[in-house]
N, C-alpha and C. Protein backbone atom coordinates (compact mmCIF):
# COMPACT_ATOMS: atom_id res chain seq x y z
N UNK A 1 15.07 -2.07 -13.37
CA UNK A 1 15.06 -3.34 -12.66
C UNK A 1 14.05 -4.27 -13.34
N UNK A 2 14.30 -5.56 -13.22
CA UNK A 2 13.70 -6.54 -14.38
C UNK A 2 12.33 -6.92 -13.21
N UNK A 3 11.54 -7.06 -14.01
CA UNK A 3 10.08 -7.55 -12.80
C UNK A 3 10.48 -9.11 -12.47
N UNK A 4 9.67 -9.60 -11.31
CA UNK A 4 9.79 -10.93 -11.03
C UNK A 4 8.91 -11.66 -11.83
N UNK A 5 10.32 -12.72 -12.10
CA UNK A 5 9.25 -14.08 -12.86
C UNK A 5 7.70 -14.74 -12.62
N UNK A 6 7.41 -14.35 -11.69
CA UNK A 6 6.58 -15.46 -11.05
C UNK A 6 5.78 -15.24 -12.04
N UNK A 7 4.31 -15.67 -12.28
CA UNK A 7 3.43 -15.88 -13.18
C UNK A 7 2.18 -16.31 -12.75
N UNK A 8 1.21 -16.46 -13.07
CA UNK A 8 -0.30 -16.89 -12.45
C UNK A 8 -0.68 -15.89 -11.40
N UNK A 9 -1.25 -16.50 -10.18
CA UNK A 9 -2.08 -16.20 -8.81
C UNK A 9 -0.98 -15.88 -8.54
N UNK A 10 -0.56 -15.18 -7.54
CA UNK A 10 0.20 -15.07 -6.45
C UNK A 10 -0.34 -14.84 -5.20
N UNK A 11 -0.27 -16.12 -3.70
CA UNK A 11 -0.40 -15.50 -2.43
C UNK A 11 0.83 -15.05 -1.74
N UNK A 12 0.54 -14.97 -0.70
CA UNK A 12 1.28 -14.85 0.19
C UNK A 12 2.39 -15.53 0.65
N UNK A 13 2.52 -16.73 0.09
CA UNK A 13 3.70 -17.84 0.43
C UNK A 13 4.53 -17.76 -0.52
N UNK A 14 4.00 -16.89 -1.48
CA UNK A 14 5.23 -16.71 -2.82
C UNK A 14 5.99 -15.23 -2.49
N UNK A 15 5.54 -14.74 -1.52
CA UNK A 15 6.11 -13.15 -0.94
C UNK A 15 6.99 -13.62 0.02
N UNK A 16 7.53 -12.30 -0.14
CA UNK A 16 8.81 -12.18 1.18
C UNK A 16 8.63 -11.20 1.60
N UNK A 17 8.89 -10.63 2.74
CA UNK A 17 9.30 -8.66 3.17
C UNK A 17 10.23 -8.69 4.24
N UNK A 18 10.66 -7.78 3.60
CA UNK A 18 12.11 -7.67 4.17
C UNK A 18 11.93 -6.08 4.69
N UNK A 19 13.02 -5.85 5.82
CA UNK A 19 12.52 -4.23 6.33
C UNK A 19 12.70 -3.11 5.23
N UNK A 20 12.46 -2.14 5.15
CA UNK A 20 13.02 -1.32 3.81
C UNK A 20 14.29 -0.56 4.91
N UNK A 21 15.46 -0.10 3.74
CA UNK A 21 16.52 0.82 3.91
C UNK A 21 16.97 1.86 3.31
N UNK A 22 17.62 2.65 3.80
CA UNK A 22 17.81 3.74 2.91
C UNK A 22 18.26 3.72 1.11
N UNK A 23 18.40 2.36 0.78
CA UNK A 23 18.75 2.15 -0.19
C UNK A 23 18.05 1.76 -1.07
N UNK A 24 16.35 1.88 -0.66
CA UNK A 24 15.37 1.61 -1.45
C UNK A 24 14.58 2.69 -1.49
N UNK A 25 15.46 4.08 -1.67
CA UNK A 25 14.21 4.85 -1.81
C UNK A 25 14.33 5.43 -3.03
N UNK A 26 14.97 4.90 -3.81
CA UNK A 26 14.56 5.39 -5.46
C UNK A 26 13.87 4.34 -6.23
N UNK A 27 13.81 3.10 -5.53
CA UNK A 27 12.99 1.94 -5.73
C UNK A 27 11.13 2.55 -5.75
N UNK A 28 11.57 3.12 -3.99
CA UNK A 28 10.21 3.59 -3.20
C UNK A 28 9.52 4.50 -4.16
N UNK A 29 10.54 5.55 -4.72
CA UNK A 29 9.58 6.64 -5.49
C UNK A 29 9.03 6.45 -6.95
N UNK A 30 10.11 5.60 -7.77
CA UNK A 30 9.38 5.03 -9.12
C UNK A 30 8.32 4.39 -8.90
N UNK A 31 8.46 3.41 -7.54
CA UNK A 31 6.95 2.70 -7.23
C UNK A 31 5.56 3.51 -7.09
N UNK A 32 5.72 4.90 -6.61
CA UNK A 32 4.81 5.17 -6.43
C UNK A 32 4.29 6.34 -7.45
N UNK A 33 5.35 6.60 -8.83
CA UNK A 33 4.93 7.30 -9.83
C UNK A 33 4.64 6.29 -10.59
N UNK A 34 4.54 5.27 -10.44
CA UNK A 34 4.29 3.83 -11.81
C UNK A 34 2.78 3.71 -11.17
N UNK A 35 2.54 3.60 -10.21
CA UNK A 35 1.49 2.91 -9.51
C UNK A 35 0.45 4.19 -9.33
N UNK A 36 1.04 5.35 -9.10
CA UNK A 36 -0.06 6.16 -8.64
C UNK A 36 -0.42 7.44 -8.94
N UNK A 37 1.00 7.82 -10.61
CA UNK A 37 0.81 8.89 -11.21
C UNK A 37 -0.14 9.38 -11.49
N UNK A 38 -1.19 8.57 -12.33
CA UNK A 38 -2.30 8.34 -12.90
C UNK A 38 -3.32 9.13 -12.49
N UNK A 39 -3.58 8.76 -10.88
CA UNK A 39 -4.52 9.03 -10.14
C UNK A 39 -3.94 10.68 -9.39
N UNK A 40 -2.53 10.49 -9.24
CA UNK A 40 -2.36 11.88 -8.49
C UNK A 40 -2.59 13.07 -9.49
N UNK A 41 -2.56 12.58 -11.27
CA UNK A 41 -2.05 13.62 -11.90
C UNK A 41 -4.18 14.18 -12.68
N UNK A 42 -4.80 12.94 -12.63
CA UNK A 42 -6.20 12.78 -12.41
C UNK A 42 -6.70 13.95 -11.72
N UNK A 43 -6.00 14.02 -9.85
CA UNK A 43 -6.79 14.51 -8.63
C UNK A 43 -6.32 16.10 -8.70
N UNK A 44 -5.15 16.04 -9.22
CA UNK A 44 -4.26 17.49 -9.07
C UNK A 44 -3.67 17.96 -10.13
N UNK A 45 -3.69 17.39 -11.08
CA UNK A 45 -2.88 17.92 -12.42
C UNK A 45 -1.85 17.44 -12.43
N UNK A 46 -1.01 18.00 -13.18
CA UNK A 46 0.00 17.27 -13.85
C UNK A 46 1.34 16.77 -12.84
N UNK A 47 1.83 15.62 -12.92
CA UNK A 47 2.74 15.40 -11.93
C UNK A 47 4.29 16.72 -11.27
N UNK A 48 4.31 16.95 -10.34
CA UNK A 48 5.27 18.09 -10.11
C UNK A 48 6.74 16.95 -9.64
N UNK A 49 7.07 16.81 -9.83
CA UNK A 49 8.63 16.20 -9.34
C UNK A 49 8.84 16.61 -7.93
N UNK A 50 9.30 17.67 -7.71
CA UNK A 50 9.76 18.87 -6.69
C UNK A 50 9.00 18.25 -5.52
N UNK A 51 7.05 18.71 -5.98
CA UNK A 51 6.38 18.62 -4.82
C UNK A 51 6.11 16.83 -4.59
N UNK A 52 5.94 16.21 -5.38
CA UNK A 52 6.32 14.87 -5.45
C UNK A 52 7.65 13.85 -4.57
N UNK A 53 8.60 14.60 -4.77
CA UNK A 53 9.98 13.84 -4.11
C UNK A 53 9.88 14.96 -2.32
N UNK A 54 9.25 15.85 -2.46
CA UNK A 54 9.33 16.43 -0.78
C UNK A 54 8.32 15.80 -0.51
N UNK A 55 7.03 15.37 -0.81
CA UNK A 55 6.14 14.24 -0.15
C UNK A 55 6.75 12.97 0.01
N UNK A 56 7.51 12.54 -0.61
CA UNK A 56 8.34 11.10 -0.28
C UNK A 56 9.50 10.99 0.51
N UNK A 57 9.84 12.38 0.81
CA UNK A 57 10.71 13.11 1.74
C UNK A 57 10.23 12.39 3.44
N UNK A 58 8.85 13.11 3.05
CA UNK A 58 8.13 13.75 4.13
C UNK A 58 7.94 11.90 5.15
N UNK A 59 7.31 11.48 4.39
CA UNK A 59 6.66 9.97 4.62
C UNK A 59 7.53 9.00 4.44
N UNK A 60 8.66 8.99 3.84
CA UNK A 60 9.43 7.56 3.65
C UNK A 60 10.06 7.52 5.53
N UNK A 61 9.52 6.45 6.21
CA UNK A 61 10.08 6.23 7.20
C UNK A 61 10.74 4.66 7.08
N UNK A 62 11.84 3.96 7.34
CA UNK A 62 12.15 3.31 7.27
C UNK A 62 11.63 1.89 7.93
N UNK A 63 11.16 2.45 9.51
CA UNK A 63 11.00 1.85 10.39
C UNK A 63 9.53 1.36 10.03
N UNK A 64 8.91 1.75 9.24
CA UNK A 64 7.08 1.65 9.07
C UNK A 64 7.04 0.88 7.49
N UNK A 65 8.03 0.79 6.52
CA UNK A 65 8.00 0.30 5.58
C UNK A 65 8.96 -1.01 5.38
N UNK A 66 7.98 -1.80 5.07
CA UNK A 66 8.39 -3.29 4.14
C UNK A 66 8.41 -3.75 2.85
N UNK A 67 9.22 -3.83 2.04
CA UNK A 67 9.74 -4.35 0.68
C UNK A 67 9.33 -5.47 0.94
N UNK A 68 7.98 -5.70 -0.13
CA UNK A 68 7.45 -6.73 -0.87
C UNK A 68 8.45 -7.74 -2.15
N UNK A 69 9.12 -8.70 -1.81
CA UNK A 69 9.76 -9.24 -2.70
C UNK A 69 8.75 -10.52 -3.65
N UNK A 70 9.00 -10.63 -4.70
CA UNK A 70 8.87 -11.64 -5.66
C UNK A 70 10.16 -12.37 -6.43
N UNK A 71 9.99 -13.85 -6.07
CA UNK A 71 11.31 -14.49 -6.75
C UNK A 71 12.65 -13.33 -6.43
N UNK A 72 12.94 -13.05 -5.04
CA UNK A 72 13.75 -12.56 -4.43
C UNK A 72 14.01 -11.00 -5.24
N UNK A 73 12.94 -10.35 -6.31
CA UNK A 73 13.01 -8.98 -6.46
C UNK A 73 11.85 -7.95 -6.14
N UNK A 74 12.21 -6.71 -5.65
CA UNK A 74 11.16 -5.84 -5.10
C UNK A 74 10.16 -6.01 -6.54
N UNK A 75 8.88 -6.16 -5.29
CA UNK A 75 8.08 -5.82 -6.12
C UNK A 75 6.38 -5.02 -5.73
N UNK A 76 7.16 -4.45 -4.06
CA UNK A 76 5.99 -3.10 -4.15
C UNK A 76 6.40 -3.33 -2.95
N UNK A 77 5.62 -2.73 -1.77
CA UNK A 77 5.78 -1.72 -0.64
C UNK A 77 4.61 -1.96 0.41
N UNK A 78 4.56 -2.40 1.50
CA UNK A 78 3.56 -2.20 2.62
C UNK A 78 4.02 -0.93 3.61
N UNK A 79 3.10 -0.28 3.95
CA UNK A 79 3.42 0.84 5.34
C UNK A 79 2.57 0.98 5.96
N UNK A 80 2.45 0.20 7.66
CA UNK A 80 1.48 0.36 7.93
C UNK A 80 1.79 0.39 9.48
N UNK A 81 1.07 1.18 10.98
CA UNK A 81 1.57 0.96 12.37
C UNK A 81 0.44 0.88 13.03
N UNK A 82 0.31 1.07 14.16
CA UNK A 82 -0.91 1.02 15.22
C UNK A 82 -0.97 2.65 15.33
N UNK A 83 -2.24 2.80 14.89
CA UNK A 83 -2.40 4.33 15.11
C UNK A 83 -2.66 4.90 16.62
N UNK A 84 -3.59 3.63 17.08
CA UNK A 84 -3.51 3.90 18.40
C UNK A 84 -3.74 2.69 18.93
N UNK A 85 -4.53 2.27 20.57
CA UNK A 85 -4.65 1.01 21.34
C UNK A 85 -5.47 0.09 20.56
N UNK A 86 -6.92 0.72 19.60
CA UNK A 86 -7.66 -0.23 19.16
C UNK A 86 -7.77 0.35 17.52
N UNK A 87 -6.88 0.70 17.11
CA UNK A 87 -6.79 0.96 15.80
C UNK A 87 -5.63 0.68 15.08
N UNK A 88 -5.55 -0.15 13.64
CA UNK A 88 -4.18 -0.47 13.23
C UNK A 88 -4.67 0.89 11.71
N UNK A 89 -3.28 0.97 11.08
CA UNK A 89 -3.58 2.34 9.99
C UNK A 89 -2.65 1.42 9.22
N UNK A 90 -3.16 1.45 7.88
CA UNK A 90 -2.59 1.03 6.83
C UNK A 90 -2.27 2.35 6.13
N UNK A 91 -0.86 2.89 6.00
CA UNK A 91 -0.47 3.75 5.30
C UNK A 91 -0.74 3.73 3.63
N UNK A 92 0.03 2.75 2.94
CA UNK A 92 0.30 2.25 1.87
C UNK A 92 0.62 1.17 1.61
N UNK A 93 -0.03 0.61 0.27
CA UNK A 93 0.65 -0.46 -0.18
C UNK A 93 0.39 -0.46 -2.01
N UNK A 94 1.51 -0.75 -2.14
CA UNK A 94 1.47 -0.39 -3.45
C UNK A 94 2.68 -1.60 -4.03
N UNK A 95 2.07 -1.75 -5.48
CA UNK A 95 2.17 -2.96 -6.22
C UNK A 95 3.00 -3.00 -7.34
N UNK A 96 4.04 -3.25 -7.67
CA UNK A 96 4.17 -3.27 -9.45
C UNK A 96 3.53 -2.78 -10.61
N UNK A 97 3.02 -2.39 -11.47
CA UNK A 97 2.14 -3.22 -12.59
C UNK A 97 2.30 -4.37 -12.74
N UNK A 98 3.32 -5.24 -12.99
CA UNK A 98 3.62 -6.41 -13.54
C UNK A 98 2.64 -7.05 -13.05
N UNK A 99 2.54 -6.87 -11.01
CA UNK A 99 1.97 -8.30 -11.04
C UNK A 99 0.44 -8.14 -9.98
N UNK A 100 0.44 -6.21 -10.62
CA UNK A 100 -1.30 -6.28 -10.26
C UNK A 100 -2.06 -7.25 -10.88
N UNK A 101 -3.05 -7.35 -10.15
CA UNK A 101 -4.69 -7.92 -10.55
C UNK A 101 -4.36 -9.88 -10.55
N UNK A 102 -3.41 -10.03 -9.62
CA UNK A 102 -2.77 -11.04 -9.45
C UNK A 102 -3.00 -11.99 -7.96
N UNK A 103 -3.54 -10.97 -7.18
CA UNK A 103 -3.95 -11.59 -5.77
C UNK A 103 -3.11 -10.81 -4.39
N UNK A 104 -1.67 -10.17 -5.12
CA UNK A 104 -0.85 -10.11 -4.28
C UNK A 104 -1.64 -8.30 -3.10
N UNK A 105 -1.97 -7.50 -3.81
CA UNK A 105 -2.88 -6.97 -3.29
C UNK A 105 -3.57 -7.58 -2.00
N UNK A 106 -4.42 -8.59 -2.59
CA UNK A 106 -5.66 -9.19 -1.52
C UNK A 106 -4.06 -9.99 -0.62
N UNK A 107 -3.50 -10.58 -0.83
CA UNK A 107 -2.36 -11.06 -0.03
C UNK A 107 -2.00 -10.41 1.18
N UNK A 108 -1.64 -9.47 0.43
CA UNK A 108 -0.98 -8.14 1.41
C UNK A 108 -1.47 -7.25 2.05
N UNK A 109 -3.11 -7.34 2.25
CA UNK A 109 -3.98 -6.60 2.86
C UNK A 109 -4.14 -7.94 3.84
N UNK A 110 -5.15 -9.18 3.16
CA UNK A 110 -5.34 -10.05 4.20
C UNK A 110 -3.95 -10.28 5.57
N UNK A 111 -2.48 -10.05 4.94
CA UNK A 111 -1.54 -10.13 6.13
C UNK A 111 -1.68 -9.12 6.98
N UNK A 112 -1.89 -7.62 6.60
CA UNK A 112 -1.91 -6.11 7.39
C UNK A 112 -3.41 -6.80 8.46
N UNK A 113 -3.73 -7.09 7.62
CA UNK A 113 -5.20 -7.40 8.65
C UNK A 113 -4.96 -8.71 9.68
N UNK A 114 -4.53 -9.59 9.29
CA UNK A 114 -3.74 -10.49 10.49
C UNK A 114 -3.35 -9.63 11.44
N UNK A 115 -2.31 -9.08 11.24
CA UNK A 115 -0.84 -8.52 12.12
C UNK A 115 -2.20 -7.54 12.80
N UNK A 116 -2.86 -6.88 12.59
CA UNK A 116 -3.58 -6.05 13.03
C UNK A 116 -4.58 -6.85 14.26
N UNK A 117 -5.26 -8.02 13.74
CA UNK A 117 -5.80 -8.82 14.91
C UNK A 117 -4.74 -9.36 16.21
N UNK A 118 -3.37 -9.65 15.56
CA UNK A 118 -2.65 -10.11 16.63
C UNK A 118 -2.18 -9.33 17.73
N UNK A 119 -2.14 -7.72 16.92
CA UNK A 119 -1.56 -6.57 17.93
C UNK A 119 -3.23 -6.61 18.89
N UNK A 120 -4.00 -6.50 18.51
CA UNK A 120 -5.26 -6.58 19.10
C UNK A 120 -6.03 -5.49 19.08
N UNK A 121 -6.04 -4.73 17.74
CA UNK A 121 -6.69 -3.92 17.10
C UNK A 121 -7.98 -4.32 16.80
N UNK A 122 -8.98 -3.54 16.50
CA UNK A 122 -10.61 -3.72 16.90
C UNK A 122 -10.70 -3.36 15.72
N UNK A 123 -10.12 -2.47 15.01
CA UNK A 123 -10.61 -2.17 13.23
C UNK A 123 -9.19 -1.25 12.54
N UNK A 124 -9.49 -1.86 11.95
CA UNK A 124 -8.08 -1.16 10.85
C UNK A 124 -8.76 0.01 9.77
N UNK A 125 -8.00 0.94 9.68
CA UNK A 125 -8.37 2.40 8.93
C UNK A 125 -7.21 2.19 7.76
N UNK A 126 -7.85 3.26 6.78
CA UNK A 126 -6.95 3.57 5.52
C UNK A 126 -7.51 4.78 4.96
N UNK A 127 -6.93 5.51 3.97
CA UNK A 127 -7.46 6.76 3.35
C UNK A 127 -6.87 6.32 1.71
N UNK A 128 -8.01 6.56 0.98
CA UNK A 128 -7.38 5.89 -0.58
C UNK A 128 -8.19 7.45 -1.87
N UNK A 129 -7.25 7.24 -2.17
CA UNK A 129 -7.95 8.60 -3.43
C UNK A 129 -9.00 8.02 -4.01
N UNK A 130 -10.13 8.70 -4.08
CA UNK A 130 -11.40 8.80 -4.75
C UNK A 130 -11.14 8.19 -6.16
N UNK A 131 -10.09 8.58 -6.85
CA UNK A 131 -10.19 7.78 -8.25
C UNK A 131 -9.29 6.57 -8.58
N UNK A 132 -8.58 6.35 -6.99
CA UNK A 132 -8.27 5.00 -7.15
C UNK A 132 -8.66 3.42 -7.41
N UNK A 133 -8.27 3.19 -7.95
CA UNK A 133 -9.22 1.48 -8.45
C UNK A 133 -8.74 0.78 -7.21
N UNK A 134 -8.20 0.90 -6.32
CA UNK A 134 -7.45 0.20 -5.27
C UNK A 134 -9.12 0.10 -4.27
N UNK A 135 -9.11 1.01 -4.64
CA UNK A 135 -10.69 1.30 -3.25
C UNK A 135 -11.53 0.23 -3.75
N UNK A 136 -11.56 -0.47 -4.98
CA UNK A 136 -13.04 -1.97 -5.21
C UNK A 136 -12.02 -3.09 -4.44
N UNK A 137 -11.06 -2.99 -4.30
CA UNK A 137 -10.15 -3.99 -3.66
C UNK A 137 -10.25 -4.14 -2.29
N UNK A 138 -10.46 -2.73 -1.45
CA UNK A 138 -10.96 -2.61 -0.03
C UNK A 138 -12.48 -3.01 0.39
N UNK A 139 -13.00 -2.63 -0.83
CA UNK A 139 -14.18 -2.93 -0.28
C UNK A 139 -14.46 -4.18 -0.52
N UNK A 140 -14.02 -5.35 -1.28
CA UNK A 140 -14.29 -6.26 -1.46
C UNK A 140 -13.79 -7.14 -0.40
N UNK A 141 -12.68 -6.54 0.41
CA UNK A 141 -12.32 -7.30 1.64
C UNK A 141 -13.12 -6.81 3.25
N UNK A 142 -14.42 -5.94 2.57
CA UNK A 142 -14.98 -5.80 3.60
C UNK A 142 -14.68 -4.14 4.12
N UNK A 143 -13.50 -3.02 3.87
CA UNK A 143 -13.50 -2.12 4.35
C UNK A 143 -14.79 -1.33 3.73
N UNK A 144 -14.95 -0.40 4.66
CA UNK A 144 -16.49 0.94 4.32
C UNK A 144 -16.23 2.02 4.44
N UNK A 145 -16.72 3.01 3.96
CA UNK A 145 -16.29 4.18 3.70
C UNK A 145 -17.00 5.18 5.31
N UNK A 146 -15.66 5.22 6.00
CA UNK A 146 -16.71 6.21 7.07
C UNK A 146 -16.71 7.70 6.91
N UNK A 147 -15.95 8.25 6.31
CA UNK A 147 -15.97 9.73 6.36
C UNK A 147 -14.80 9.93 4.57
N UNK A 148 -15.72 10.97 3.84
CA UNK A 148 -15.27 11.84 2.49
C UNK A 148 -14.24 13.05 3.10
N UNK A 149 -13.08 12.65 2.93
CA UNK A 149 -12.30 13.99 2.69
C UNK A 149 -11.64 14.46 1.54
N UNK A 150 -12.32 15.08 0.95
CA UNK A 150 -11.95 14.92 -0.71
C UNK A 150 -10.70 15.46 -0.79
N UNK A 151 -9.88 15.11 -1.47
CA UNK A 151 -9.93 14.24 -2.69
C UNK A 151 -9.86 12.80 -2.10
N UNK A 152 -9.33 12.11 -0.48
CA UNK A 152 -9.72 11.17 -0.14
C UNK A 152 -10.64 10.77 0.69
N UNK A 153 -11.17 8.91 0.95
CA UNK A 153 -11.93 8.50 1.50
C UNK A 153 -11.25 7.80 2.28
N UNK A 154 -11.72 8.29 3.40
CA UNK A 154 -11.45 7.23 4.81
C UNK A 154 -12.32 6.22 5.00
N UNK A 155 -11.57 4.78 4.92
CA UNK A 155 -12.08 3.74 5.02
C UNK A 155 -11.82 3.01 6.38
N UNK A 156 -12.66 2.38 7.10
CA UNK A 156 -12.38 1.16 7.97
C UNK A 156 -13.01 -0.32 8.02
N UNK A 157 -12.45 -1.11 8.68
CA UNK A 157 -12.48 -2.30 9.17
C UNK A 157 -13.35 -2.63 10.17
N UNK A 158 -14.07 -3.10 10.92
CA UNK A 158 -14.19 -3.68 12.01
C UNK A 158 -13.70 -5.01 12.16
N UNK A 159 -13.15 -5.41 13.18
CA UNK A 159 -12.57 -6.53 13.54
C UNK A 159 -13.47 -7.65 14.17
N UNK A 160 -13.72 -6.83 15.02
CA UNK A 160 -14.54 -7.42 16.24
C UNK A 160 -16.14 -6.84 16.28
């Protein structure tokens, strides 16, 4: 699939999301061996396919994931619900290469974090691998590290 044109900054007014369907889940899984081989194959060794596609098995829910579009083509993934009354959970979100280090990241967190004040969540949580570069991106929007579960870190928000 050809990446989207767009070019420069990208916010949020240049995105779309649309619900995801069963017809994006070979979209879903290249996205997340392009984006996160690196780090899984870093934390655990070498990438396994097998155990790889039964974790995407496990977690691809339809109902919890949104297709990130650019110039009307996918171009990464939000998953995120209310974990509970005063907590929102950001599952995943994951990006292209094309059009990391671009804003759309900070975009797509600053929206999870909206939607999270409007449900009326008090702090939003996430868990990000230790050798992810994604984690200077959280913290720069303010998330902190409350508890090490190695190989990940649980991060939160306060809202309020």
């Amino acid at each position: 699939m050809e990446p989207p044109a767009a070019t420069g900054r990208i916010a949020m007014r240049d995105l779309q999301l649309r619900a995801a369907t069963a017809d994006d889940d070979a979209f879903l899984y290249d996205l997340h061996r392009r984006v996160l081989g690196d780090v899984i194959e870093a934390t655990w060794g070498p990438w396994d396919d097998a155990v790889q596609q039964q974790f995407h098995r496990d977690w691809f829910d339809p109902e919890q994931v949104e297709i990130v579009l650019i110039d009307g083509r996918p171009a990464g993934m939000i998953q995120a619900h209310s974990a509970d009354a005063d907590t929102f959970y950001i599952s995943r979100v994951e990006v292209i290469p094309e059009v990391q280090n671009r804003g759309v990241g900070t975009a797509l967190m600053q929206h999870l974090v909206e939607h999270a004040l409007q449900a009326g969540a008090s702090a939003v949580e996430l868990h990000v691998l230790e050798l992810n570069r994604a984690r200077g991106l959280y913290e720069r929007l303010g998330f902190r590290v409350v508890a090490k579960e190695p190989p990940k870190l649980r991060m939160r928000l306060a809202l309020h």
